[in-house]
Protein backbone atom coordinates (compact mmCIF):
# COMPACT_ATOMS: atom_id res chain seq x y z
CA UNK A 1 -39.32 3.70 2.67
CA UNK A 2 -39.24 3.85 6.43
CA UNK A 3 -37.75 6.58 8.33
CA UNK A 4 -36.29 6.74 11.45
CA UNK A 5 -37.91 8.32 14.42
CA UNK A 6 -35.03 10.20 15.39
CA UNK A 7 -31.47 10.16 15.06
CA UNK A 8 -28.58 9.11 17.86
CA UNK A 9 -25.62 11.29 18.62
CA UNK A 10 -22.28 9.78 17.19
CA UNK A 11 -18.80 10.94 16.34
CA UNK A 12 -17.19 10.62 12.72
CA UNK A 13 -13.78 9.71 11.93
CA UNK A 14 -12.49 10.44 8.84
CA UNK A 15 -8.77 9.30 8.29
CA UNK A 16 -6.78 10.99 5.28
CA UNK A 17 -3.90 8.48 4.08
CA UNK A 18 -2.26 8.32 0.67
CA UNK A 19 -2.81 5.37 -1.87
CA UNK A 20 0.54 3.90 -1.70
CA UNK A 21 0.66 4.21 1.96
CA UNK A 22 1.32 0.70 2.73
CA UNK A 23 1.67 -1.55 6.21
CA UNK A 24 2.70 -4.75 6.00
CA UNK A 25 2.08 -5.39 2.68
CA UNK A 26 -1.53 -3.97 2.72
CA UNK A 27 -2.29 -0.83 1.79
CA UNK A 28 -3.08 1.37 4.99
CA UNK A 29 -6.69 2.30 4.58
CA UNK A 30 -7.36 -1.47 3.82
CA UNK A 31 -5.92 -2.00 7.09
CA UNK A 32 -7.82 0.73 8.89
CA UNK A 33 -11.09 -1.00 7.48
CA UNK A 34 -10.40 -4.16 8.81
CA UNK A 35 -8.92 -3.42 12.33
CA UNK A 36 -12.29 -1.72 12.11
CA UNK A 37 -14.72 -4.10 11.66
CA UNK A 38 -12.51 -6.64 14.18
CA UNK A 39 -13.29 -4.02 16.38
CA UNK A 40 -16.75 -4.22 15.80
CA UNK A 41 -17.61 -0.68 14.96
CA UNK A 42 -20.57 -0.33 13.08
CA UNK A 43 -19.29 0.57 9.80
CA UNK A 44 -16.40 1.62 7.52
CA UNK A 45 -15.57 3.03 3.90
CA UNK A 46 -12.82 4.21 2.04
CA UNK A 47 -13.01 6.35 -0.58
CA UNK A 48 -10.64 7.44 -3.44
CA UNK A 49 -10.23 11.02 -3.95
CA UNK A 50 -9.63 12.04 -7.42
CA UNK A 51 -7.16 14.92 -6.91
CA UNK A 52 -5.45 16.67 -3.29
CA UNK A 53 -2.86 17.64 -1.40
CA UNK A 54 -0.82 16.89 2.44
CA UNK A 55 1.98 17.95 4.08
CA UNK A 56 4.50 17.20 1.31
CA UNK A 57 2.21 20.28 -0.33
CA UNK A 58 2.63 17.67 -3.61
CA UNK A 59 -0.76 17.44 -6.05
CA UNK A 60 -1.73 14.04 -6.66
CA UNK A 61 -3.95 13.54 -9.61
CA UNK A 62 -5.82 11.29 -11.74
CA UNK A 63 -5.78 13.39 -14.91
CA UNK A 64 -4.82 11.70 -17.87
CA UNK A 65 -1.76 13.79 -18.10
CA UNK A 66 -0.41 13.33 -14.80
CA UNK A 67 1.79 10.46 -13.89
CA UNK A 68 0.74 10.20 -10.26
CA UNK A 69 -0.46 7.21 -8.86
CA UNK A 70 -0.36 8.36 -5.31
CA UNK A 71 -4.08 9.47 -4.93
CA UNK A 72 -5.48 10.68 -1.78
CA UNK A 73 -7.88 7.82 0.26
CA UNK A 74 -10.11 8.73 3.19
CA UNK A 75 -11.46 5.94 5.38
CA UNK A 76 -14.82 7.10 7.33
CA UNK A 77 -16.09 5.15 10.19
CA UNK A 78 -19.47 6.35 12.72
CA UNK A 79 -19.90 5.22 15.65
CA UNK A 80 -20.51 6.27 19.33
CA UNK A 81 -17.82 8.49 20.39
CA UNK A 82 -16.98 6.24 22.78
CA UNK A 83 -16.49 3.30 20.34
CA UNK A 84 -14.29 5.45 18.03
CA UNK A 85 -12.08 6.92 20.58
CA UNK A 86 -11.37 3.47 22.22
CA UNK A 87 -10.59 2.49 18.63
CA UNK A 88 -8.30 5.31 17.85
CA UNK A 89 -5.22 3.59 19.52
CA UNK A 90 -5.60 1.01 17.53
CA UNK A 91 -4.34 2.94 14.82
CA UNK A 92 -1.08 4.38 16.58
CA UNK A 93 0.94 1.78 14.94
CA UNK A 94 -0.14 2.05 11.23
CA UNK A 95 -0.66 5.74 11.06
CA UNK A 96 2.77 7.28 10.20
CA UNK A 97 1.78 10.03 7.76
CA UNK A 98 -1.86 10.48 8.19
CA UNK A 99 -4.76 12.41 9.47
CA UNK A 100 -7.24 11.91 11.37
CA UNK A 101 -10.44 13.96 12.01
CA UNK A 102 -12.84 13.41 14.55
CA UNK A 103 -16.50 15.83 13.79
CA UNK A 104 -19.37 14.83 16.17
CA UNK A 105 -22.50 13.92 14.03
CA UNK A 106 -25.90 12.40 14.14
CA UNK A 107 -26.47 9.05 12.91
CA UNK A 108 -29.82 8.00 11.31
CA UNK A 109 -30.65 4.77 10.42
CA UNK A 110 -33.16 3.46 7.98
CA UNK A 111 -34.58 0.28 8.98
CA UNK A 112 -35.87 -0.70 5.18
CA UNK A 113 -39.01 -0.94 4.53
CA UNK A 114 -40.72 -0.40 0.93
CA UNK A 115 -38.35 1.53 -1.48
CA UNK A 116 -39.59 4.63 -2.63
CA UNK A 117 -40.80 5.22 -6.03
C-alpha cells in the first residue's frame, strides 16, 4: 500500500440527529449528506449508533426488548475548516434538534497503490 507523505490540517464535523428526524420527507442525516456533497466537500458518512441519549435524556435502543426505533445517527464530514464552516449555514434550516461538533483533525490520504498482504 502507499502512504502518504504527510498529512493536511482539516476540521471534522460530526452532526448528532435522531433516526426519525425527518425534513421534507427525507430523513435529516440523508439530507445533511447530500447538501454535502452539492456542496462539494470532500466526503460524508452517516452512521447508526446502536444505543444513546440527547436532550430529551430518553435511551434509544436496538435491543431486542426495546421498542425504540428512534436510534441515534451521526453524519461526519472532513474537510478544510474553511470548507466546513462555509457549509455550516447550510444546515440552519434542517437542524432543529441536533448537534453539531466541530474537532480540528489531520487528514491523510492514501493514494492506492498495492494492497497489503
Amino acid at each position: 500500500m502507499t502512504g502518504p507523505e504527510g498529512g493536511a490540517p482539516a476540521l471534522r464535523m460530526t452532526v448528532f440527529v435522531g433516526e426519525n428526524d425527518m425534513w421534507r420527507h427525507r430523513p435529516v442525516y440523508s439530507e445533511i449528506v447530500h447538501r454535502a456533497h452539492e456542496a462539494g466537500l470532500a466526503g460524508a458518512s452517516a452512521f447508526r449508533g446502536c444505543e444513546g441519549f440527547g436532550g430529551s435524556s430518553l435511551v434509544h435502543t436496538a435491543r431486542l426488548l426495546s421498542l425504540s426505533e428512534d436510534l441515534p445517527m451521526a453524519v461526519v464530514v472532513v474537510d478544510t475548516e474553511e470548507r466546513v464552516r462555509a457549509f455550516l449555514p447550510l444546515l440552519d434550516d434542517v437542524l432543529g434538534d441536533g448537534l453539531v461538533v466541530l474537532d480540528p483533525c489531520e487528514a491523510v490520504r492514501y493514494d492506492g497503490g498495492e494492497r497489503a498482504r
